[in-house]
PDB file of N, CA and C in Angstrom:
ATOM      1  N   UNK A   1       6.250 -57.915 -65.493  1.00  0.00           N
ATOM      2  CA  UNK A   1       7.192 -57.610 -66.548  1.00  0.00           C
ATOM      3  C   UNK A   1       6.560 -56.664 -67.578  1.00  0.00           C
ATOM      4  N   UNK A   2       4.959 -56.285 -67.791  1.00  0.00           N
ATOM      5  CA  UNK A   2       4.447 -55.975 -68.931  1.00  0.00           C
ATOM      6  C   UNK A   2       4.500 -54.627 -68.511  1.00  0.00           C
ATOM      7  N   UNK A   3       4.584 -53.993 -67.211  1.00  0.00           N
ATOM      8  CA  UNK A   3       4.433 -53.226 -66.475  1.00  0.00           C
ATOM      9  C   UNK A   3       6.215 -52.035 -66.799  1.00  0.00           C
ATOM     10  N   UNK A   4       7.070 -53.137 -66.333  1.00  0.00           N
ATOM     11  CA  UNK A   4       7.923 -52.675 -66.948  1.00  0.00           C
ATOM     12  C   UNK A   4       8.661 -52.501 -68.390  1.00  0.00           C
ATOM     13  N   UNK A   5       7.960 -52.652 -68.994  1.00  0.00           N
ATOM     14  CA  UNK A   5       8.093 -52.346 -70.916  1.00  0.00           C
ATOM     15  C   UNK A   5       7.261 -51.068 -71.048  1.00  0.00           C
ATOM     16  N   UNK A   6       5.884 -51.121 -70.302  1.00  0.00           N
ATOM     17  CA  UNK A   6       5.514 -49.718 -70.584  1.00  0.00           C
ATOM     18  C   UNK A   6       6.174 -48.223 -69.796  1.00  0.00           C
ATOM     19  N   UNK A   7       6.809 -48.289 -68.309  1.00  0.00           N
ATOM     20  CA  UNK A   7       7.229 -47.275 -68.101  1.00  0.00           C
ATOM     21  C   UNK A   7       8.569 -46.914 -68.866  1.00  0.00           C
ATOM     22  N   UNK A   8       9.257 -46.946 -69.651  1.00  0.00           N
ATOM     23  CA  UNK A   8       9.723 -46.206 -70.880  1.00  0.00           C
ATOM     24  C   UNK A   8       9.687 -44.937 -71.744  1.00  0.00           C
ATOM     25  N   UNK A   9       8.126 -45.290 -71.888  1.00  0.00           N
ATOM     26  CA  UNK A   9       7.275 -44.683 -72.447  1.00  0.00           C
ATOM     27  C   UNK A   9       6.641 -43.836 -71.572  1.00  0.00           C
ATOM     28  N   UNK A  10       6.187 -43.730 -70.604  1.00  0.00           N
ATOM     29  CA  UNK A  10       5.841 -42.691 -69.740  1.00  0.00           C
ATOM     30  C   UNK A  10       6.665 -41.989 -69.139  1.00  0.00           C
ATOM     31  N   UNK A  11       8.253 -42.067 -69.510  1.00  0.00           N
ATOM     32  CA  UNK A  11       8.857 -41.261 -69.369  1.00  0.00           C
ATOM     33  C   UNK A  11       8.872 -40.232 -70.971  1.00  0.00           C
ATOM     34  N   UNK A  12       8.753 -40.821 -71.466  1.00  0.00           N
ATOM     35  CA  UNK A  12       8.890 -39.971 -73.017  1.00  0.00           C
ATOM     36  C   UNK A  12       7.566 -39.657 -73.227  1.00  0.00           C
ATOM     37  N   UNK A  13       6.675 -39.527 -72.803  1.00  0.00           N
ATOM     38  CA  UNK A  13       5.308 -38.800 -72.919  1.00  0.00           C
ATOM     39  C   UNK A  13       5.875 -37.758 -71.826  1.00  0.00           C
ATOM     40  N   UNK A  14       6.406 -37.930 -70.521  1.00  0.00           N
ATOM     41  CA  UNK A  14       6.816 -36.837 -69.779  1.00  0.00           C
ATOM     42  C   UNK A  14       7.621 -35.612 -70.605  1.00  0.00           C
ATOM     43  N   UNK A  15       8.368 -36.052 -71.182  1.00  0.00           N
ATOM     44  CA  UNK A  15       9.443 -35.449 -71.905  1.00  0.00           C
ATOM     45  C   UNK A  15       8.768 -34.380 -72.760  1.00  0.00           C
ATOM     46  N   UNK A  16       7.747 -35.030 -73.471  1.00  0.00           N
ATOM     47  CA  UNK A  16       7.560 -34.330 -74.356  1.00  0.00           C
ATOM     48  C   UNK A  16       6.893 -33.292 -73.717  1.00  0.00           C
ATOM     49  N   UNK A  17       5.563 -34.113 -72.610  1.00  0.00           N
ATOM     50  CA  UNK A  17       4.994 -32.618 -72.454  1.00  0.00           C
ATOM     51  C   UNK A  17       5.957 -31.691 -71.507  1.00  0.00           C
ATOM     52  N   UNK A  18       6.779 -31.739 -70.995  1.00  0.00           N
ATOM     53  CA  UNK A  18       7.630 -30.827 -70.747  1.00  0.00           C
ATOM     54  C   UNK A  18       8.556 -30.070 -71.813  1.00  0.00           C
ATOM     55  N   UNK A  19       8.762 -30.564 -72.909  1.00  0.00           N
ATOM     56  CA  UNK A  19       9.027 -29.834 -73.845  1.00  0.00           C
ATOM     57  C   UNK A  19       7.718 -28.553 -74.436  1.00  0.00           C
ATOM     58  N   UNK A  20       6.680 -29.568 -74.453  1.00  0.00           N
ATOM     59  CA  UNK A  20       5.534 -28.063 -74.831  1.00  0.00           C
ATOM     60  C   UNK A  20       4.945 -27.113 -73.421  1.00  0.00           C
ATOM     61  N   UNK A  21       5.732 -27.451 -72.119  1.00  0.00           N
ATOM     62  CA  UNK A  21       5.797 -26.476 -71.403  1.00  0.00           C
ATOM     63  C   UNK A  21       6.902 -25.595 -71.683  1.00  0.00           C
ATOM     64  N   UNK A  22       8.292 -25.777 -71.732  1.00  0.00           N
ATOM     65  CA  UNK A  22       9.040 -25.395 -71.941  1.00  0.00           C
ATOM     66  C   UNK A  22       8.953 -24.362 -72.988  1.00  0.00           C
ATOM     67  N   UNK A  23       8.257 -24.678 -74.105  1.00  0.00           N
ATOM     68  CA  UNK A  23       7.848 -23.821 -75.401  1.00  0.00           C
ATOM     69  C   UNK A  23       6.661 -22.974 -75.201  1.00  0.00           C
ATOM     70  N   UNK A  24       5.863 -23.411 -74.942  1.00  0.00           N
ATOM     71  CA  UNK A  24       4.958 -22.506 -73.715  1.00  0.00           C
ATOM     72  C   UNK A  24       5.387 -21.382 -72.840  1.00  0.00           C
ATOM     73  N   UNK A  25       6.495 -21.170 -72.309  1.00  0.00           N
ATOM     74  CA  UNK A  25       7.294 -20.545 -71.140  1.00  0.00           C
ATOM     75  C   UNK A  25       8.115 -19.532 -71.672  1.00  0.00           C
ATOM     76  N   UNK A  26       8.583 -20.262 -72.860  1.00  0.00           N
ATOM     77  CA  UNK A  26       9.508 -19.717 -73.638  1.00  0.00           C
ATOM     78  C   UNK A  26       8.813 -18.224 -74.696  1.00  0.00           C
ATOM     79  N   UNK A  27       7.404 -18.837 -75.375  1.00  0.00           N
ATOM     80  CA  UNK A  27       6.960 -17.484 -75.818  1.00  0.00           C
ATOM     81  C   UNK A  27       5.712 -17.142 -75.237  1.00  0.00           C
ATOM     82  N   UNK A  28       6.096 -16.941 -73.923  1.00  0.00           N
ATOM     83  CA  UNK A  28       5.258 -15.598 -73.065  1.00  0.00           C
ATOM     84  C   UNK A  28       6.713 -15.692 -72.384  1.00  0.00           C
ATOM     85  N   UNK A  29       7.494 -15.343 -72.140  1.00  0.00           N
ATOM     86  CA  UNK A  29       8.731 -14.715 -71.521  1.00  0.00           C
ATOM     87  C   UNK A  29       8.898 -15.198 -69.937  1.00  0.00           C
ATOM     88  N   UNK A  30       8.628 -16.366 -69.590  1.00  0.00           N
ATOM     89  CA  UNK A  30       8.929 -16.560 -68.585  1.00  0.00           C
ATOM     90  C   UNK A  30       9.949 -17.388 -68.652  1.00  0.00           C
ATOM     91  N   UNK A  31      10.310 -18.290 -67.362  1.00  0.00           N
ATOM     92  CA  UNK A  31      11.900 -19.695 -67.055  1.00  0.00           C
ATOM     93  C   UNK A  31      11.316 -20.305 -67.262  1.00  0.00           C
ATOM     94  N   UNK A  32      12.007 -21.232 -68.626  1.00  0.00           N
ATOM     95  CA  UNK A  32      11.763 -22.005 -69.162  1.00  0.00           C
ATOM     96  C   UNK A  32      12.737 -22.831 -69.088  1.00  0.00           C
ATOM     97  N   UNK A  33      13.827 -22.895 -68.501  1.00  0.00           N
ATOM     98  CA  UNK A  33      15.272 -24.022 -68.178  1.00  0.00           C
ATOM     99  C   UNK A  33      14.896 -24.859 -67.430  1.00  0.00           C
ATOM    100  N   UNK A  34      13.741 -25.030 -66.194  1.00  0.00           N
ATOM    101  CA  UNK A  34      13.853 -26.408 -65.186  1.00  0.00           C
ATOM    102  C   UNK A  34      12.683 -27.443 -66.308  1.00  0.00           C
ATOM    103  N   UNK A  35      12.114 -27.026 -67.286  1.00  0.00           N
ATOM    104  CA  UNK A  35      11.234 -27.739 -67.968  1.00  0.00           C
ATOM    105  C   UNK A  35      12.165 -27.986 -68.966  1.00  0.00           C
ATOM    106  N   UNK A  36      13.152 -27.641 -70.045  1.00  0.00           N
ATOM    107  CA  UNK A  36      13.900 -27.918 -70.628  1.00  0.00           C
ATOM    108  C   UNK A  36      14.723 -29.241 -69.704  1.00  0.00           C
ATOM    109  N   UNK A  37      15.050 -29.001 -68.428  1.00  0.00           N
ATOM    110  CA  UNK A  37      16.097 -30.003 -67.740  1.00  0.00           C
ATOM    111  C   UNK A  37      15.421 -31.410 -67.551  1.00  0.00           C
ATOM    112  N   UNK A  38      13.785 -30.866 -67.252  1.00  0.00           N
ATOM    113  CA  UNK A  38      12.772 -31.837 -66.692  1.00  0.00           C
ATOM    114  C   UNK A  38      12.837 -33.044 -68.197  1.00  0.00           C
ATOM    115  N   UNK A  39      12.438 -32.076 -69.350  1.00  0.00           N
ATOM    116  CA  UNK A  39      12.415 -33.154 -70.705  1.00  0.00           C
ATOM    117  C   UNK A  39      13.594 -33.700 -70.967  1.00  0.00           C
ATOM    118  N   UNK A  40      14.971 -33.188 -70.352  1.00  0.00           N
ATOM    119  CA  UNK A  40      16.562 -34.226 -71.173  1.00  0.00           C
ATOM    120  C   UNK A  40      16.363 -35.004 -70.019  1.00  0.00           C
ATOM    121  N   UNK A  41      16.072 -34.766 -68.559  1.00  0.00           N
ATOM    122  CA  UNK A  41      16.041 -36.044 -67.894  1.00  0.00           C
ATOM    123  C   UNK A  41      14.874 -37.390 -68.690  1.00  0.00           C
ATOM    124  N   UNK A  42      13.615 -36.685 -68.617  1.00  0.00           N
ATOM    125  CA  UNK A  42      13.003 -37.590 -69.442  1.00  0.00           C
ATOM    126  C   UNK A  42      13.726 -38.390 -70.759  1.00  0.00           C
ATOM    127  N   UNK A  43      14.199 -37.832 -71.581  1.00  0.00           N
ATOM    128  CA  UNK A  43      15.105 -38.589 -72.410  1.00  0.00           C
ATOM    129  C   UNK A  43      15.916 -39.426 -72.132  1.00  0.00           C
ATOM    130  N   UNK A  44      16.642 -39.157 -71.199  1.00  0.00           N
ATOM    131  CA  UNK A  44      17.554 -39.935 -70.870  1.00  0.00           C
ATOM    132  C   UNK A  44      17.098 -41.227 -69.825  1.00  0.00           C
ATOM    133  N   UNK A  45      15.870 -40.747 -68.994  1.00  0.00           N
ATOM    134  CA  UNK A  45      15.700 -42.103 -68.564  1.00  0.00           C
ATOM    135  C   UNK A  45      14.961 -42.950 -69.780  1.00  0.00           C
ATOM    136  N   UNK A  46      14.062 -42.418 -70.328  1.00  0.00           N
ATOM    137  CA  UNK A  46      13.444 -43.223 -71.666  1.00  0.00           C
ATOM    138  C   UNK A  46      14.234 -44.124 -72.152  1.00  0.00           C
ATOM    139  N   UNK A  47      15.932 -43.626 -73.003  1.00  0.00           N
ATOM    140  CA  UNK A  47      16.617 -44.480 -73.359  1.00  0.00           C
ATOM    141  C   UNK A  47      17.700 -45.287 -72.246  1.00  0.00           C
ATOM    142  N   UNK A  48      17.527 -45.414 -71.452  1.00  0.00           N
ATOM    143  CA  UNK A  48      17.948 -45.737 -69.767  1.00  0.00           C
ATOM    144  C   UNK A  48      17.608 -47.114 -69.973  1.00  0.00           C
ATOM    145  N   UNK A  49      16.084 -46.985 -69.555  1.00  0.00           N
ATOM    146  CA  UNK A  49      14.993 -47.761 -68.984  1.00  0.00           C
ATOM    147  C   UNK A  49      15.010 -49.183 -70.337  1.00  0.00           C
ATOM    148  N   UNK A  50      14.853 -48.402 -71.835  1.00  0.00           N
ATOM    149  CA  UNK A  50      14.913 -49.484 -72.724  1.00  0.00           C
ATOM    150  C   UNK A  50      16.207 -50.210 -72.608  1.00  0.00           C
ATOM    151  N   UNK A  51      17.588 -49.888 -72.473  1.00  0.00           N
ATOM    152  CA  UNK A  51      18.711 -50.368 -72.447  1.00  0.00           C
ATOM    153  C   UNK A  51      18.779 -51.507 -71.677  1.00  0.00           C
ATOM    154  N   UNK A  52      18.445 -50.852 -69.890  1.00  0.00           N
ATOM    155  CA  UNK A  52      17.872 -52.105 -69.077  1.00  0.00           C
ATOM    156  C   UNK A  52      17.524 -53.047 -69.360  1.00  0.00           C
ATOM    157  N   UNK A  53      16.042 -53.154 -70.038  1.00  0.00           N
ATOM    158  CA  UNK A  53      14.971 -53.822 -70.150  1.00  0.00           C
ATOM    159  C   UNK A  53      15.847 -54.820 -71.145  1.00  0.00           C
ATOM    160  N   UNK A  54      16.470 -54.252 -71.989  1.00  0.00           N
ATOM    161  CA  UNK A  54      17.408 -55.104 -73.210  1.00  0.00           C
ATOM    162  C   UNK A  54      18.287 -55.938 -72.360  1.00  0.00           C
ATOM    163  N   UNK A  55      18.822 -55.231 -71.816  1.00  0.00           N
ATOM    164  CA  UNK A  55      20.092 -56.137 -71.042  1.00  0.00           C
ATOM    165  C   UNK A  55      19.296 -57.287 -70.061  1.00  0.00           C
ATOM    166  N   UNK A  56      18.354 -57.031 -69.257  1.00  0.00           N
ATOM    167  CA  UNK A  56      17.407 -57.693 -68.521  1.00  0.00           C
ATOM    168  C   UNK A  56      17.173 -58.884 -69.022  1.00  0.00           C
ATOM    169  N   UNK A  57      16.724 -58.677 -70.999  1.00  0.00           N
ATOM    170  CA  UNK A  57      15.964 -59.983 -71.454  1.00  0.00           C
ATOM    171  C   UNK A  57      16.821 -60.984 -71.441  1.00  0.00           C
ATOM    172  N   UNK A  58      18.253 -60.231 -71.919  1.00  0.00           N
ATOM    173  CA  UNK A  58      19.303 -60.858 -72.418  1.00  0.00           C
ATOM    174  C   UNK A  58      19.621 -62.138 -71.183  1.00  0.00           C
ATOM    175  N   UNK A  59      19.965 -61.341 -70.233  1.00  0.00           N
ATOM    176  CA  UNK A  59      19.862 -62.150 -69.063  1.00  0.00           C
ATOM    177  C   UNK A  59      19.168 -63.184 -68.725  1.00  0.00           C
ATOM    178  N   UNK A  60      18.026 -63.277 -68.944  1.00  0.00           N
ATOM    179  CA  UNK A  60      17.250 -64.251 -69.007  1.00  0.00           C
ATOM    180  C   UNK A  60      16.619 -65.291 -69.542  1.00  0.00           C
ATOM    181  N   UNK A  61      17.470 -64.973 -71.020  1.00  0.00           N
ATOM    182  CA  UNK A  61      17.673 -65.766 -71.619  1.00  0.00           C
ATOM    183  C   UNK A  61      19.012 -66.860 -71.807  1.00  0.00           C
ATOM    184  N   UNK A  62      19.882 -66.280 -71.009  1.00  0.00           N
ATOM    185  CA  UNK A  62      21.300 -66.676 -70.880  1.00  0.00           C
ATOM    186  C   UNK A  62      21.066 -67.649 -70.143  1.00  0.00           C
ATOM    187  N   UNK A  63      20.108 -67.842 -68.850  1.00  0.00           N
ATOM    188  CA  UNK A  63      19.833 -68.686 -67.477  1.00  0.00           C
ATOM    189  C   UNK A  63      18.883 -69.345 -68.251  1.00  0.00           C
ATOM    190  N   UNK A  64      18.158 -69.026 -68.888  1.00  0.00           N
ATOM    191  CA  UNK A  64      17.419 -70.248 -69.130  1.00  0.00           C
ATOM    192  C   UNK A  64      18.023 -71.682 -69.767  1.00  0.00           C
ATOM    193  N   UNK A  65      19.077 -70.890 -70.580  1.00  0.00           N
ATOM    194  CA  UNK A  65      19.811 -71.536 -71.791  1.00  0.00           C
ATOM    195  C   UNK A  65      20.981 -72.332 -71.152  1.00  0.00           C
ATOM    196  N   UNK A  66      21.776 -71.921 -69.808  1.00  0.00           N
ATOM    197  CA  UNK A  66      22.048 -72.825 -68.967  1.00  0.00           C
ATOM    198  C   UNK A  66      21.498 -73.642 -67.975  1.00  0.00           C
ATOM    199  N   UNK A  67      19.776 -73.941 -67.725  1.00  0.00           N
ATOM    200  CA  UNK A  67      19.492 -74.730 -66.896  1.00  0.00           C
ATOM    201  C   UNK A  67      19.497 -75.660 -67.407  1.00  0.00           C
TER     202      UNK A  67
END
């Protein structure tokens, strides 16, 4: 379980450094859009993954509370 609380977060460390590729890419003039796409996926699983993990606890606390 501790395992899954931290990948969250290693999606949003992804994110970011794909954002300072992206900015990187961006001023020396190269494509910089699949690293822009790479960091909103990162975002979005980041807040994904916590939502889960929320709904997950919830759950398990619901079953406990009916045994």
């Amino acid at each position: 379980m501790k395992v899954a609380q931290i990948i969250p977060y290693v999606y949003l460390v992804l994110a970011v450094l794909f954002i300072y590729d992206a900015v990187d890419k961006y001023l020396t003039d190269q494509n910089y859009i699949l690293s822009v796409a790479f960091a909103a996926v990162g975002i979005f699983m980041f807040f994904f993954r916590l939502r889960f993990l929320k709904k997950l606890k919830e759950e398990q606390q619901q079953g406990s509370k009916n045994k």
